[in-house]
Protein backbone atom coordinates (compact mmCIF):
# COMPACT_ATOMS: atom_id res chain seq x y z
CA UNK A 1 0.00 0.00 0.00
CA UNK A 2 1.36 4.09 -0.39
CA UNK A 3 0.34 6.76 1.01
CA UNK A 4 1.59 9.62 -1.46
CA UNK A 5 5.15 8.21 -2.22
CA UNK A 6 5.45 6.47 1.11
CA UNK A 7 5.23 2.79 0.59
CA UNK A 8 3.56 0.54 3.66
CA UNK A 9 4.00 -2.85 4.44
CA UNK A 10 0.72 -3.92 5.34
CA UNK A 11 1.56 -7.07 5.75
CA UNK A 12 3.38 -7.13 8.60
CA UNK A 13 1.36 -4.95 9.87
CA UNK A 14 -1.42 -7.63 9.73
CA UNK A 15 0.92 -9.92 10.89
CA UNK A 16 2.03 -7.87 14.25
CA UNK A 17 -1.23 -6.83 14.55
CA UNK A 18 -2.45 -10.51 14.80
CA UNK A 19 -5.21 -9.45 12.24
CA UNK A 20 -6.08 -12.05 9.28
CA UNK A 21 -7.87 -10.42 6.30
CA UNK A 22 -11.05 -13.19 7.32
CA UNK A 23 -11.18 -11.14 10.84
CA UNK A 24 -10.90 -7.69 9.51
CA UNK A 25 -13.68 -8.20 6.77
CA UNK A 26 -15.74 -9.66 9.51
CA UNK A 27 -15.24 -6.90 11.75
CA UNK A 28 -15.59 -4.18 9.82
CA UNK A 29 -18.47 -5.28 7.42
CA UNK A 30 -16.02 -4.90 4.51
CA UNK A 31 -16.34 -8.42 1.80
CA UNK A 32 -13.26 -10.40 1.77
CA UNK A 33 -12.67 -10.82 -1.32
CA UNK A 34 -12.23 -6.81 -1.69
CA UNK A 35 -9.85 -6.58 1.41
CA UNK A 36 -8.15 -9.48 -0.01
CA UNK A 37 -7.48 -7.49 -3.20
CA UNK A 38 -6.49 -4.23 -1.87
CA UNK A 39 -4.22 -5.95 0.88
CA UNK A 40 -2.38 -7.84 -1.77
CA UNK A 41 -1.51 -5.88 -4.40
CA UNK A 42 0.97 -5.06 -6.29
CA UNK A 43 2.65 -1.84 -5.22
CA UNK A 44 2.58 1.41 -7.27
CA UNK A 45 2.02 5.00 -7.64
CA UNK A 46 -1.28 4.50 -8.93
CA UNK A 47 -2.43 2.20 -6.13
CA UNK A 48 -2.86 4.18 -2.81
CA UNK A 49 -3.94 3.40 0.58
CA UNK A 50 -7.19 3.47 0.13
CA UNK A 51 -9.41 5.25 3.11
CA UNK A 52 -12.35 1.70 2.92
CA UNK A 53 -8.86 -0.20 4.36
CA UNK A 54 -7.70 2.11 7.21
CA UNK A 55 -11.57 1.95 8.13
CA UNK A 56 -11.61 -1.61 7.87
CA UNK A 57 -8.28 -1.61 10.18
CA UNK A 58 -9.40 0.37 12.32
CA UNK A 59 -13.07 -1.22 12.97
CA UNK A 60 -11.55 -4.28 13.02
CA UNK A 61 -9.04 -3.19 16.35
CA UNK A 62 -11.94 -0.98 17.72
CA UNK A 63 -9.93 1.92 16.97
CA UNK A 64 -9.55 5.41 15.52
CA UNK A 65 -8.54 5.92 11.53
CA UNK A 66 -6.10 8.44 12.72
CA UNK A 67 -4.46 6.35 15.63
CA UNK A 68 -4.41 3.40 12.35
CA UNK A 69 -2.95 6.10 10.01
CA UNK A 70 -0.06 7.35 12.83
CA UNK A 71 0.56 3.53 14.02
CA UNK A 72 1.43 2.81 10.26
CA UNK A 73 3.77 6.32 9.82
CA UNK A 74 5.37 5.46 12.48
CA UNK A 75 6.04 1.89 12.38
CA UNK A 76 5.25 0.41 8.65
CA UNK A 77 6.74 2.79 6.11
CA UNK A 78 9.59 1.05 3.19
């Protein structure tokens, strides 16, 4: 995923997070199929975070988007 030109590793975000793409698409009423998709692919300038997956993040911790959005600044940028 990128945010502008900053690349994030979602992935081990999910994975330090103890969050499976099943759970968050439960969670956050999101299908799984489209967090599947998003979570997965290929990185690019033309493929941004999108704002449906920080929601779906943060629903799926019981969280804030912004607390999401600063956990992954701080922690998850390439």
């Amino acid at each position: 995923m990128e945010v502008g030109d900053m690349e994030i590793d979602i992935k081990t975000y999910l994975e330090d997070k103890h969050l499976t793409i099943y759970f968050i698409a439960k969670k956050s009423g999101y299908g799984y199929t489209t967090l599947h998709k998003s979570f997965n692919k290929e990185q690019s300038s033309a493929t941004p975070l999108n704002l449906r997956d920080i929601e779906a993040l943060a629903k799926a911790q019981d969280m804030e988007m912004w607390r999401v959005l600063r956990d992954l600044e701080l922690h998850y940028l390439k």
